[in-house]
Protein backbone atom coordinates (compact mmCIF):
# COMPACT_ATOMS: atom_id res chain seq x y z
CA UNK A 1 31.64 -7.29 -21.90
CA UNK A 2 34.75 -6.50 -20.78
CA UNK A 3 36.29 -7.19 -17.31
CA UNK A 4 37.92 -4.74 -15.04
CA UNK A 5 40.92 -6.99 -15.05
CA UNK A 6 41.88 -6.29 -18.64
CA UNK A 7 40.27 -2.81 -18.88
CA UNK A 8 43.48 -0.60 -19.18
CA UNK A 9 45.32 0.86 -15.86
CA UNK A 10 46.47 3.87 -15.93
CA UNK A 11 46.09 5.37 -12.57
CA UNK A 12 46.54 4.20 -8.84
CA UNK A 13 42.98 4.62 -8.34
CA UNK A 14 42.12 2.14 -11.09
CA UNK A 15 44.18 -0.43 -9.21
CA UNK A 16 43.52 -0.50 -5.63
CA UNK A 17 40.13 -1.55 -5.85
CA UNK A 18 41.16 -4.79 -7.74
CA UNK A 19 44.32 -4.88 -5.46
CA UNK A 20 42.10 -5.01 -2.79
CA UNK A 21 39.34 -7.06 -4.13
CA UNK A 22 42.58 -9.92 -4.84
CA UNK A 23 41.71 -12.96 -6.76
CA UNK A 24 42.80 -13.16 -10.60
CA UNK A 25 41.65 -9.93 -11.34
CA UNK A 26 43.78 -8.27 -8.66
CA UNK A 27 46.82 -9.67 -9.98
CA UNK A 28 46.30 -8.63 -13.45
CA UNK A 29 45.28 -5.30 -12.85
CA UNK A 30 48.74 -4.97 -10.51
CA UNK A 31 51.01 -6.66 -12.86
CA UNK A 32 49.29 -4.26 -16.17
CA UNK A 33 50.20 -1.30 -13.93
CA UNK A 34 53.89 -2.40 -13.52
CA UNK A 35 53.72 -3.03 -16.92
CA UNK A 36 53.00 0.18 -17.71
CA UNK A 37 55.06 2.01 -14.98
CA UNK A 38 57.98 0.13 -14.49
CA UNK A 39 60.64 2.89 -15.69
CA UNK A 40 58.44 5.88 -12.93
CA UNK A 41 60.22 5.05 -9.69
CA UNK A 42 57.66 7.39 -8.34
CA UNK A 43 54.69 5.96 -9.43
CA UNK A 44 56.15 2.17 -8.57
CA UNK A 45 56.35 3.60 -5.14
CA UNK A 46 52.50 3.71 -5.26
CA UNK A 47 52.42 0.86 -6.89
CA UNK A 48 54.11 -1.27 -3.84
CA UNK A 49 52.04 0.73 -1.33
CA UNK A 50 48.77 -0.28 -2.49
CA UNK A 51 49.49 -3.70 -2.36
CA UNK A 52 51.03 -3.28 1.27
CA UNK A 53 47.64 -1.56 2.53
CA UNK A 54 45.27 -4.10 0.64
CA UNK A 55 43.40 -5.66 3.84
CA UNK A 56 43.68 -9.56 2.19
CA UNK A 57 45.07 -12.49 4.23
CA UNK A 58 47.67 -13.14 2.64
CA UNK A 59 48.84 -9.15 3.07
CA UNK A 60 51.73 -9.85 5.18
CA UNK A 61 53.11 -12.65 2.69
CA UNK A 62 52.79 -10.48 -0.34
CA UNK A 63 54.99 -7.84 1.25
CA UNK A 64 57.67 -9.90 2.26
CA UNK A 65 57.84 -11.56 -1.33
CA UNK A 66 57.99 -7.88 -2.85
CA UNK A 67 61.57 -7.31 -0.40
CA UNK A 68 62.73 -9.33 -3.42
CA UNK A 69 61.11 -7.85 -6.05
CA UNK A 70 63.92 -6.34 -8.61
CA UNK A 71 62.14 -3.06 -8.42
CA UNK A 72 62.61 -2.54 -4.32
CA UNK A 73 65.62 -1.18 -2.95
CA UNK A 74 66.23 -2.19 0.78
CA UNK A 75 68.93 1.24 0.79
CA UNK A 76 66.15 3.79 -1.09
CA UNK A 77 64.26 5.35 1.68
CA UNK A 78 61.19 5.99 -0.57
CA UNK A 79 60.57 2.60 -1.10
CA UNK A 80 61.10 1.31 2.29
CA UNK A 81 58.49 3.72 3.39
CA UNK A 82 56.20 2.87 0.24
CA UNK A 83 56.18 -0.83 1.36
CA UNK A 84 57.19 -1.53 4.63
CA UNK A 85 55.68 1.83 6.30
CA UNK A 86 52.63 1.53 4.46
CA UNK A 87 52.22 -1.38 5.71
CA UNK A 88 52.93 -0.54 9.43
CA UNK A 89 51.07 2.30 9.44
CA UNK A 90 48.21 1.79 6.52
CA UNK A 91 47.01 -1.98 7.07
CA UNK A 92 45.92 -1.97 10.52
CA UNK A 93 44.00 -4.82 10.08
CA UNK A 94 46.86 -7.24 9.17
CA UNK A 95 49.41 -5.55 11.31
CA UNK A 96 47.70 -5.77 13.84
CA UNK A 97 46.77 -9.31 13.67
CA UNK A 98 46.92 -11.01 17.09
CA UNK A 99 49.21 -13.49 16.24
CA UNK A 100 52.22 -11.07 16.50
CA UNK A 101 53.43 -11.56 12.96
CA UNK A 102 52.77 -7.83 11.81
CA UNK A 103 55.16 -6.75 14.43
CA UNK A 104 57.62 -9.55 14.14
CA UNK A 105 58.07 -7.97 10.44
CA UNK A 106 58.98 -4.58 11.09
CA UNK A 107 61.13 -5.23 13.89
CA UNK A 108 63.00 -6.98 11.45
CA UNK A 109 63.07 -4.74 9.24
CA UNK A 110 64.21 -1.94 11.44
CA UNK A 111 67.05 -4.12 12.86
CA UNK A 112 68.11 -4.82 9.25
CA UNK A 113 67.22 -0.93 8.36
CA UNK A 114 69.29 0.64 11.69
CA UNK A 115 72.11 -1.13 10.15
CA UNK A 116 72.90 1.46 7.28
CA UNK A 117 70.19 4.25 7.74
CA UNK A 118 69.23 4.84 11.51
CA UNK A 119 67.26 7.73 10.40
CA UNK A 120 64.36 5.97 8.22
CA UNK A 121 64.90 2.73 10.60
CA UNK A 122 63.98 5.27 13.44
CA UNK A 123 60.57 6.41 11.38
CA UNK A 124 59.69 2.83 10.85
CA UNK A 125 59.46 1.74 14.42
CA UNK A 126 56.71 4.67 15.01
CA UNK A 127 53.80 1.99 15.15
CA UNK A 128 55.38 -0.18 17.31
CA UNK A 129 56.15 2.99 19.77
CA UNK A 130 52.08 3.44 20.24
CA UNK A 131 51.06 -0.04 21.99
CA UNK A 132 49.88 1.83 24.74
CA UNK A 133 46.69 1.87 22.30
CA UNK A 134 45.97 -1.83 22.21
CA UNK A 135 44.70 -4.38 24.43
CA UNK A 136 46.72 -6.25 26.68
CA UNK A 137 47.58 -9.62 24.51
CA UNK A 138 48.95 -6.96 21.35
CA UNK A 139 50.77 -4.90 23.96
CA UNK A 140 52.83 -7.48 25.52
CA UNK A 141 53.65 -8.34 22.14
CA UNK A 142 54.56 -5.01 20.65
CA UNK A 143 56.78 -4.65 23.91
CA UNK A 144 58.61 -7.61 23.09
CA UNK A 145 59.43 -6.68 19.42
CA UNK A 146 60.54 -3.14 21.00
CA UNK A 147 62.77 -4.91 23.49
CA UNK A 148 63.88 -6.95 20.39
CA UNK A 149 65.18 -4.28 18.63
CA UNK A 150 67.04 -3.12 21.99
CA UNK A 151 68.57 -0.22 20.26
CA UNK A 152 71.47 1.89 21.97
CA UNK A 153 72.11 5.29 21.89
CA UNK A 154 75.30 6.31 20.39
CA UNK A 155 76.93 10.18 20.36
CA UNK A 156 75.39 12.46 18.19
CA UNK A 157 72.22 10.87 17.65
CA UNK A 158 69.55 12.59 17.06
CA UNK A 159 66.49 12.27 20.03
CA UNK A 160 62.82 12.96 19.68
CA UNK A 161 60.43 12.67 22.13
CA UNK A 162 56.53 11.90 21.71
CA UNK A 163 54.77 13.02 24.85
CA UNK A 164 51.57 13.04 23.17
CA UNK A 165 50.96 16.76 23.58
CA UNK A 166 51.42 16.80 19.50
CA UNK A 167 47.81 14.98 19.12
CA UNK A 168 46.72 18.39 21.00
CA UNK A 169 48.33 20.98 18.84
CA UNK A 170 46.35 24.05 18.17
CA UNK A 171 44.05 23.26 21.33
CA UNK A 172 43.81 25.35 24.10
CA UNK A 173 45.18 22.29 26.25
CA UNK A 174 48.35 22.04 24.37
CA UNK A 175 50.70 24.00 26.43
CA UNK A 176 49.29 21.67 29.48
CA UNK A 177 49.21 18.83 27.75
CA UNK A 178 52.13 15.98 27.22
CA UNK A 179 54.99 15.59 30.03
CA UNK A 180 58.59 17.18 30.24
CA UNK A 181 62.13 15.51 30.49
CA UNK A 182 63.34 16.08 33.91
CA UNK A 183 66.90 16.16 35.39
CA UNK A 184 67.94 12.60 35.50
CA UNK A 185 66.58 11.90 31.79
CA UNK A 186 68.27 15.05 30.78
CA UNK A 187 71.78 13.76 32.01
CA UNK A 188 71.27 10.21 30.83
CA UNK A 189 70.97 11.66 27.22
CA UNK A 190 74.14 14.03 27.41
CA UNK A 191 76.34 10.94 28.80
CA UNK A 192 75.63 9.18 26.19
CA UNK A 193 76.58 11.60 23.49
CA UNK A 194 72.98 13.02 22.50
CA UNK A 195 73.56 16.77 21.52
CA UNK A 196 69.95 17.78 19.63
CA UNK A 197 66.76 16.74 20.86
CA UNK A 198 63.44 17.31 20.09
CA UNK A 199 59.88 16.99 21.47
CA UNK A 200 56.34 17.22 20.25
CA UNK A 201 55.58 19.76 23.69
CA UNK A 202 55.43 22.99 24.06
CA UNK A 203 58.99 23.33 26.39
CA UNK A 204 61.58 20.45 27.63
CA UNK A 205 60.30 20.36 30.63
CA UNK A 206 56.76 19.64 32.24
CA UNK A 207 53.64 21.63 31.76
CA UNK A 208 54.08 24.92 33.48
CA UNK A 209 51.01 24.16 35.39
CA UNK A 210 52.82 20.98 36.85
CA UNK A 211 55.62 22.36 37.31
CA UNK A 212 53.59 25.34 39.37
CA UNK A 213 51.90 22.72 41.56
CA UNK A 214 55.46 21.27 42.73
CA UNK A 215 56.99 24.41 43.61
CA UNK A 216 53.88 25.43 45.51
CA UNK A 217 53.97 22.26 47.46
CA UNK A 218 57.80 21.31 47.55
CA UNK A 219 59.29 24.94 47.32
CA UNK A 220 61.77 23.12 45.05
């Protein structure tokens, strides 16, 4: 009978399975695809982001050893996002793990990232951006990997803002749903050099319907 492990891989699907699974089998099954792949930049990019996704212990480990891996390129923004995204956003398990390391990671990586594209560096930190949906221990910690990163505006960037009116596009609650940017945050913006924003809401500012209530009450 023949094992999985040395039954030929030709797909991703064949692999993550094993990947998953780990052990001896796992490793054989990943190293036959590279094998096989090695000249398909495209297809390696799968090939990194199953093993960032695969839900093993040892998850977080494996993708820091592939940042050396002669096949990853720190400056490609395909691969960052096939290893280092996939694992932000598709391992929730091990990112996610209490001890803080999962977040530790990417804040590194989007300090090291912000240093020569600000653009994919600005993508990565996504995950880190939604600790509002955690419990209290994982939100203190996300907070302090944001507060790491401590990143400054500077003119001409590029701002957009997640109100979380997107997650209610196509409802009949989206125009009413999110919150606007009001005078103050407006100003702060255009001091510091920020020309072109952008927001997942329906306007710039605040719901209609909150901005109704004020004026009926205020008259401002």
């Amino acid at each position: 009978q023949v094992t999985p492990a040395v039954e030929p891989v030709r797909r991703p699907g064949d692999v993550r399975p094993l990947a998953e699974l780990g052990g001896i089998e796992g490793q054989v099954a990943l190293d036959r695809f590279y094998d096989r792949w090695k000249d398909q930049p495209l297809v390696l990019d799968k090939w990194f982001g199953i093993q960032a996704q695969a839900p093993s212990a040892d998850a977080l480990d494996r993708v820091r050893k592939l940042l050396d891996h002669p096949a990853y390129d720190r400056k490609n923004p395909n691969k960052v996002r096939a290893l280092v995204g996939a694992f932000a956003g598709g391992n929730p398990v091990r990112f996610h793990d209490a001890a803080g390391g999962g977040y530790r990671f990417l804040a590194d990586q989007v300090i090291a990232t912000d240093k020569f594209n600000p653009q994919i560096a600005a993508r990565l930190v996504g995950p880190l951006g939604r600790w509002r949906r955690y419990d209290k221990p994982r939100q203190a910690l996300m907070k302090a990997e944001l507060q790491r990163i401590g990143h400054t505006l500077s003119p001409l960037e590029i701002v957009v803002v997640n109100t979380r009116a997107g997650s209610r596009y196509g409802q009949p609650d989206y125009v009413a749903s999110g919150c606007g940017m009001g005078y103050d945050a407006t100003v702060y913006l255009l001091e510091r050099g920020v020309r072109l924003t952008g927001t997942d809401a329906w306007s710039w500012d605040a719901p209609f319907v909150h901005t109704a209530e004020k004026y009926k009450s205020s008259g401002d």
